[in-house]
N, C-alpha and C. Protein backbone atom coordinates (compact mmCIF):
# COMPACT_ATOMS: atom_id res chain seq x y z
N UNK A 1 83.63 67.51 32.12
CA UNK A 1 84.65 67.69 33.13
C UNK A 1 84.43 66.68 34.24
N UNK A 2 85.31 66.14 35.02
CA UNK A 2 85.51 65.62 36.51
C UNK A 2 84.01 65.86 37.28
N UNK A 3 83.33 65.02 37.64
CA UNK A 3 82.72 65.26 38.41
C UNK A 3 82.95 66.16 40.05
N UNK A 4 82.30 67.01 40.60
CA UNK A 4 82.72 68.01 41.65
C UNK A 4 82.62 67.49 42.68
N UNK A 5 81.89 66.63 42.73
CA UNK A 5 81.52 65.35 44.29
C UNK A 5 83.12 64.57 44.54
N UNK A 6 83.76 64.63 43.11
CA UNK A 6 84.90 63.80 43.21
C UNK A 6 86.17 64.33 43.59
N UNK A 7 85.75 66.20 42.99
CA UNK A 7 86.82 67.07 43.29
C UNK A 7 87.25 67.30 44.87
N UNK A 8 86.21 67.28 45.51
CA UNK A 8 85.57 67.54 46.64
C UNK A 8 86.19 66.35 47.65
N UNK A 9 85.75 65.30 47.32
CA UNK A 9 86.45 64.07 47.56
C UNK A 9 88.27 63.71 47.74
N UNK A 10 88.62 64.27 46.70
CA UNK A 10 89.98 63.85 46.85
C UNK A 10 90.70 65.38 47.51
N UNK A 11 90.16 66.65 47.05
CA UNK A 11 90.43 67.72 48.08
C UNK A 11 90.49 67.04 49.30
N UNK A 12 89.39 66.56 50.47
CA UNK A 12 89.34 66.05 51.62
C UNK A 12 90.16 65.15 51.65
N UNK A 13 90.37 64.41 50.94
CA UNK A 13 91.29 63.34 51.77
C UNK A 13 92.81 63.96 51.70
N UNK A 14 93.11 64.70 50.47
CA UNK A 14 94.61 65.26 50.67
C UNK A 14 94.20 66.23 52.34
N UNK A 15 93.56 66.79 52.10
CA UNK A 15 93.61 67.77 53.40
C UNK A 15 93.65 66.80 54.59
N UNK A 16 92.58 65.61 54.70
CA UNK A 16 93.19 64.34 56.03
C UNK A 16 94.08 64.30 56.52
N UNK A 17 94.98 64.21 55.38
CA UNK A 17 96.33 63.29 55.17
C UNK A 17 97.77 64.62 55.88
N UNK A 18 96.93 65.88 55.73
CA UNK A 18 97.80 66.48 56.31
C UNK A 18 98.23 66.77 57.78
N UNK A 19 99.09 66.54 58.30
CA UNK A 19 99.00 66.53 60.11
C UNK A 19 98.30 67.68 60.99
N UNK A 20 97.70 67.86 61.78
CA UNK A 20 96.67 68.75 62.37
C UNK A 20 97.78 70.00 62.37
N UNK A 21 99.29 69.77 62.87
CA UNK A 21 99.90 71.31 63.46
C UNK A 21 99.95 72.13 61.97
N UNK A 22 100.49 71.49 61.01
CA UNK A 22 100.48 71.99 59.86
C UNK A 22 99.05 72.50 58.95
N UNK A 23 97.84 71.83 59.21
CA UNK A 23 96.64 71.96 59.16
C UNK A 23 95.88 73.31 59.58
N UNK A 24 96.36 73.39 60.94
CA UNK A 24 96.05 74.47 61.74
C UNK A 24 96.60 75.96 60.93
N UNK A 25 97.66 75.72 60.64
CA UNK A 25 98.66 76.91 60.00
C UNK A 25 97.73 77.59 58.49
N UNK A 26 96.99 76.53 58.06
CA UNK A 26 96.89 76.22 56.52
C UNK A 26 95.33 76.42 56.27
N UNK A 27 95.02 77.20 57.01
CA UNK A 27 93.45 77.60 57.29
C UNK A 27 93.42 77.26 55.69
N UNK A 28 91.85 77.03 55.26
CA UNK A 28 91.55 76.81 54.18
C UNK A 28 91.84 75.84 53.14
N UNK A 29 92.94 75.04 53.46
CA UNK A 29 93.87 73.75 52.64
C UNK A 29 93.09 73.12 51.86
N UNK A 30 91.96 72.59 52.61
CA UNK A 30 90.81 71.58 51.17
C UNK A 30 90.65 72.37 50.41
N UNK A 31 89.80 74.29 50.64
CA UNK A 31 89.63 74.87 49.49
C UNK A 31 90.98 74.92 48.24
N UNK A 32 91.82 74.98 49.03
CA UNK A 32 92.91 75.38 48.22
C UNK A 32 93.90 74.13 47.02
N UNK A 33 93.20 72.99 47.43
CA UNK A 33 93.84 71.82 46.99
C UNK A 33 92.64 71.27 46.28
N UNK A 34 90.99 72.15 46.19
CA UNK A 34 90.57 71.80 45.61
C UNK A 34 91.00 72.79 44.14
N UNK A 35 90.75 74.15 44.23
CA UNK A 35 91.35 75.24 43.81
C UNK A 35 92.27 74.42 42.52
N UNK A 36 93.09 73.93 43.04
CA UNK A 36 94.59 73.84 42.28
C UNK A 36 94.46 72.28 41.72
N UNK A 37 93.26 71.59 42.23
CA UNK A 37 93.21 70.61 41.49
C UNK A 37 92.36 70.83 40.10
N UNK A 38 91.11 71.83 40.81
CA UNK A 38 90.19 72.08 39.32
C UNK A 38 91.24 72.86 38.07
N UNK A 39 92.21 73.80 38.87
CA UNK A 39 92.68 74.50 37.41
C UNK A 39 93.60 73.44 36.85
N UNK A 40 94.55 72.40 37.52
CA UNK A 40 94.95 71.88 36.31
C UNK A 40 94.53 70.63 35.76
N UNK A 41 93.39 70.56 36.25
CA UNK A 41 92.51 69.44 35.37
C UNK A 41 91.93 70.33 34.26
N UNK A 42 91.77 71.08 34.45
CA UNK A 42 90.66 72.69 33.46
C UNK A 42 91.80 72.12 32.26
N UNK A 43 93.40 72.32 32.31
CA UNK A 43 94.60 72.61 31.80
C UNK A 43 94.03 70.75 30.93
N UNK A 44 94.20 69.54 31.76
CA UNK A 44 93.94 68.64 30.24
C UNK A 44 92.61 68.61 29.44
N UNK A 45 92.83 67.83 28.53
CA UNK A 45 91.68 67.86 27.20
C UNK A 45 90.80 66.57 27.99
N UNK A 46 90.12 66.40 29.00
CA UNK A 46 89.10 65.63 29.10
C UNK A 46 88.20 65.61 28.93
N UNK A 47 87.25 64.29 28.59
CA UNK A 47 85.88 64.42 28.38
C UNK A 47 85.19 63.50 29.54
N UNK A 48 83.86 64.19 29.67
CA UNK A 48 83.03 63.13 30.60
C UNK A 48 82.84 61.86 30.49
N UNK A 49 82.65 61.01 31.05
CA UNK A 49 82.33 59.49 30.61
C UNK A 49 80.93 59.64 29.76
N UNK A 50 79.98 60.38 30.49
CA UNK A 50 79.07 60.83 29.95
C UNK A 50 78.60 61.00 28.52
N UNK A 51 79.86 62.27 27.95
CA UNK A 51 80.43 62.78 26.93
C UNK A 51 80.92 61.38 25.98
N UNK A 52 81.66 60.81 26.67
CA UNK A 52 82.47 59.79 25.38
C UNK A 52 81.22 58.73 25.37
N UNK A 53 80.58 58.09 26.24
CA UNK A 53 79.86 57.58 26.08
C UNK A 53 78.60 57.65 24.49
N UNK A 54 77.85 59.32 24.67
CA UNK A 54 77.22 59.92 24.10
C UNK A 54 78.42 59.46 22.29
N UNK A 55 79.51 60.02 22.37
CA UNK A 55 80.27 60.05 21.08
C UNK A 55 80.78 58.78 20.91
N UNK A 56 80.53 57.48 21.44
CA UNK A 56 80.72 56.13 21.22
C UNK A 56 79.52 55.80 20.41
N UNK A 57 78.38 55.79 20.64
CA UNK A 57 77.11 55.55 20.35
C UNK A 57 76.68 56.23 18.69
N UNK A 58 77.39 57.32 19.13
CA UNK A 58 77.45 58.05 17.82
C UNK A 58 78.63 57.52 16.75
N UNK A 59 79.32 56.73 16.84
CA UNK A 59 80.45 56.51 16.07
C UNK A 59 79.77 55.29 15.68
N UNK A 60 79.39 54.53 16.65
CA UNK A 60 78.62 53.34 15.88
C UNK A 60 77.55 53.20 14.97
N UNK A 61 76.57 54.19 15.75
CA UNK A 61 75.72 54.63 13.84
C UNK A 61 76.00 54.95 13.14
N UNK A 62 77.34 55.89 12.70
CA UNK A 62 77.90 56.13 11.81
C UNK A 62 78.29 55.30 10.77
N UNK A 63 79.22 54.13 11.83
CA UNK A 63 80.02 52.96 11.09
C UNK A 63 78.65 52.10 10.38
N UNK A 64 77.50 52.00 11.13
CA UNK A 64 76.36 51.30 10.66
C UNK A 64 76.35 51.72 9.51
N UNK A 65 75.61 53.00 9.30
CA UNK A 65 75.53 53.67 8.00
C UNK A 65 76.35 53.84 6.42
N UNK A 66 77.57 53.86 7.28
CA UNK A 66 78.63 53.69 6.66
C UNK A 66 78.32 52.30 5.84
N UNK A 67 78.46 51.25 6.38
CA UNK A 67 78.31 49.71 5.85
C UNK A 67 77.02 49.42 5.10
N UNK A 68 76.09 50.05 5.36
CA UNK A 68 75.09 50.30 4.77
C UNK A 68 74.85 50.99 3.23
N UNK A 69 75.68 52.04 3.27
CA UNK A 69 76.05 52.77 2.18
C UNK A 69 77.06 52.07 0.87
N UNK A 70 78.07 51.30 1.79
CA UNK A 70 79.13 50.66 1.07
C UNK A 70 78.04 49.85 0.72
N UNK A 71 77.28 48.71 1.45
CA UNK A 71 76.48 47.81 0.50
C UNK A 71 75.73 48.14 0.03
N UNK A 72 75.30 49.40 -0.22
CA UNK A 72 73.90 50.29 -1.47
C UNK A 72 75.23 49.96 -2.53
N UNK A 73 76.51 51.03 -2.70
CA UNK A 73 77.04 51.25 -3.61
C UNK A 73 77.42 49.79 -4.58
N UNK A 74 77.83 49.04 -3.70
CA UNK A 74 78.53 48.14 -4.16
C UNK A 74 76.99 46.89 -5.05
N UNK A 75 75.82 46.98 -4.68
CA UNK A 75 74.86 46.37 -5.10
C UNK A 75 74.42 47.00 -6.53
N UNK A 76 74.61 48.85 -6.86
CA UNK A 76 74.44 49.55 -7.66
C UNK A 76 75.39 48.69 -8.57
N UNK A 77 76.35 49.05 -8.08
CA UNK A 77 77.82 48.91 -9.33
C UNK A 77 77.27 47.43 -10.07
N UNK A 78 77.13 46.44 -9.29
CA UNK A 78 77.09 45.16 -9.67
C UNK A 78 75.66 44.80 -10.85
N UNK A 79 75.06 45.91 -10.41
CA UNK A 79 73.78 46.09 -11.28
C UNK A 79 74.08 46.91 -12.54
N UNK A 80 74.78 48.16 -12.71
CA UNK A 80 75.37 48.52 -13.45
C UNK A 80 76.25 47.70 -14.61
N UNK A 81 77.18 47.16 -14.17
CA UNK A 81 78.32 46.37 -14.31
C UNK A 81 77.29 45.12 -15.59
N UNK A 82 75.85 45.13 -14.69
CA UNK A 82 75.12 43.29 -15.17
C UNK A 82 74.25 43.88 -16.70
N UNK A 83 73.93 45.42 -16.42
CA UNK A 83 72.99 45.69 -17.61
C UNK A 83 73.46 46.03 -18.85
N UNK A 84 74.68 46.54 -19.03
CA UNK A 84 74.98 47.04 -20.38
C UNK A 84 75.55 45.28 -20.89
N UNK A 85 75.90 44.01 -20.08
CA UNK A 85 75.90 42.77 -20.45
C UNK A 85 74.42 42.34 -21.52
N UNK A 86 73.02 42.91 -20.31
CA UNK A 86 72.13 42.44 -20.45
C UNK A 86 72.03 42.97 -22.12
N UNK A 87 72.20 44.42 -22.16
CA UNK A 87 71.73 44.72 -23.49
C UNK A 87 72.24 44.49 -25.07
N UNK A 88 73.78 43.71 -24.78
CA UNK A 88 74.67 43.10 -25.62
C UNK A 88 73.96 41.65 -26.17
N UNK A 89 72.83 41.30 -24.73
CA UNK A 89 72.52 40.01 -25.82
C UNK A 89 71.70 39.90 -25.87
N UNK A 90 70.37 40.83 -26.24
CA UNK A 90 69.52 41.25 -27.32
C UNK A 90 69.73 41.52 -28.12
């Protein structure tokens, strides 16, 4: 999720931005604009940088492995493919 230093952050500055008479009226406004910012961020599918970071790293060993595997298989086959040759010309 959003870091809370950041939630916190942009709560305050909307609350700044609001004029003191209206401010005054609105006891509580940062809580409340933080409030309504966490639930509908809660509402999208985000991930941490953190998070994607962690599942980037992981996609690339994968793909490693992956290529790795394709060149096991493909070295098998070719070996396969070379011996029942080999035993035709004996």
């Amino acid at each position: 999720m959003i870091d809370p230093k950041k939630l916190e952050e942009i709560a305050k500055n909307i609350s700044d931005a609001i004029p003191p008479g209206v401010k005054s009226m609105a006891e509580g406004a940062e809580a409340k604009v933080k409030q309504v910012l966490q639930s509908q961020l809660a509402k999208l599918d985000f991930v941490s940088r953190e998070e994607f970071d962690i599942q980037s790293q992981v996609l690339i060993r994968t793909r490693e492995k992956l290529l790795a595997l394709e060149a096991r298989i493909a070295e098998l086959e070719s070996k396969q493919l070379a011996a029942p040759a080999d035993k035709d010309v004996e």
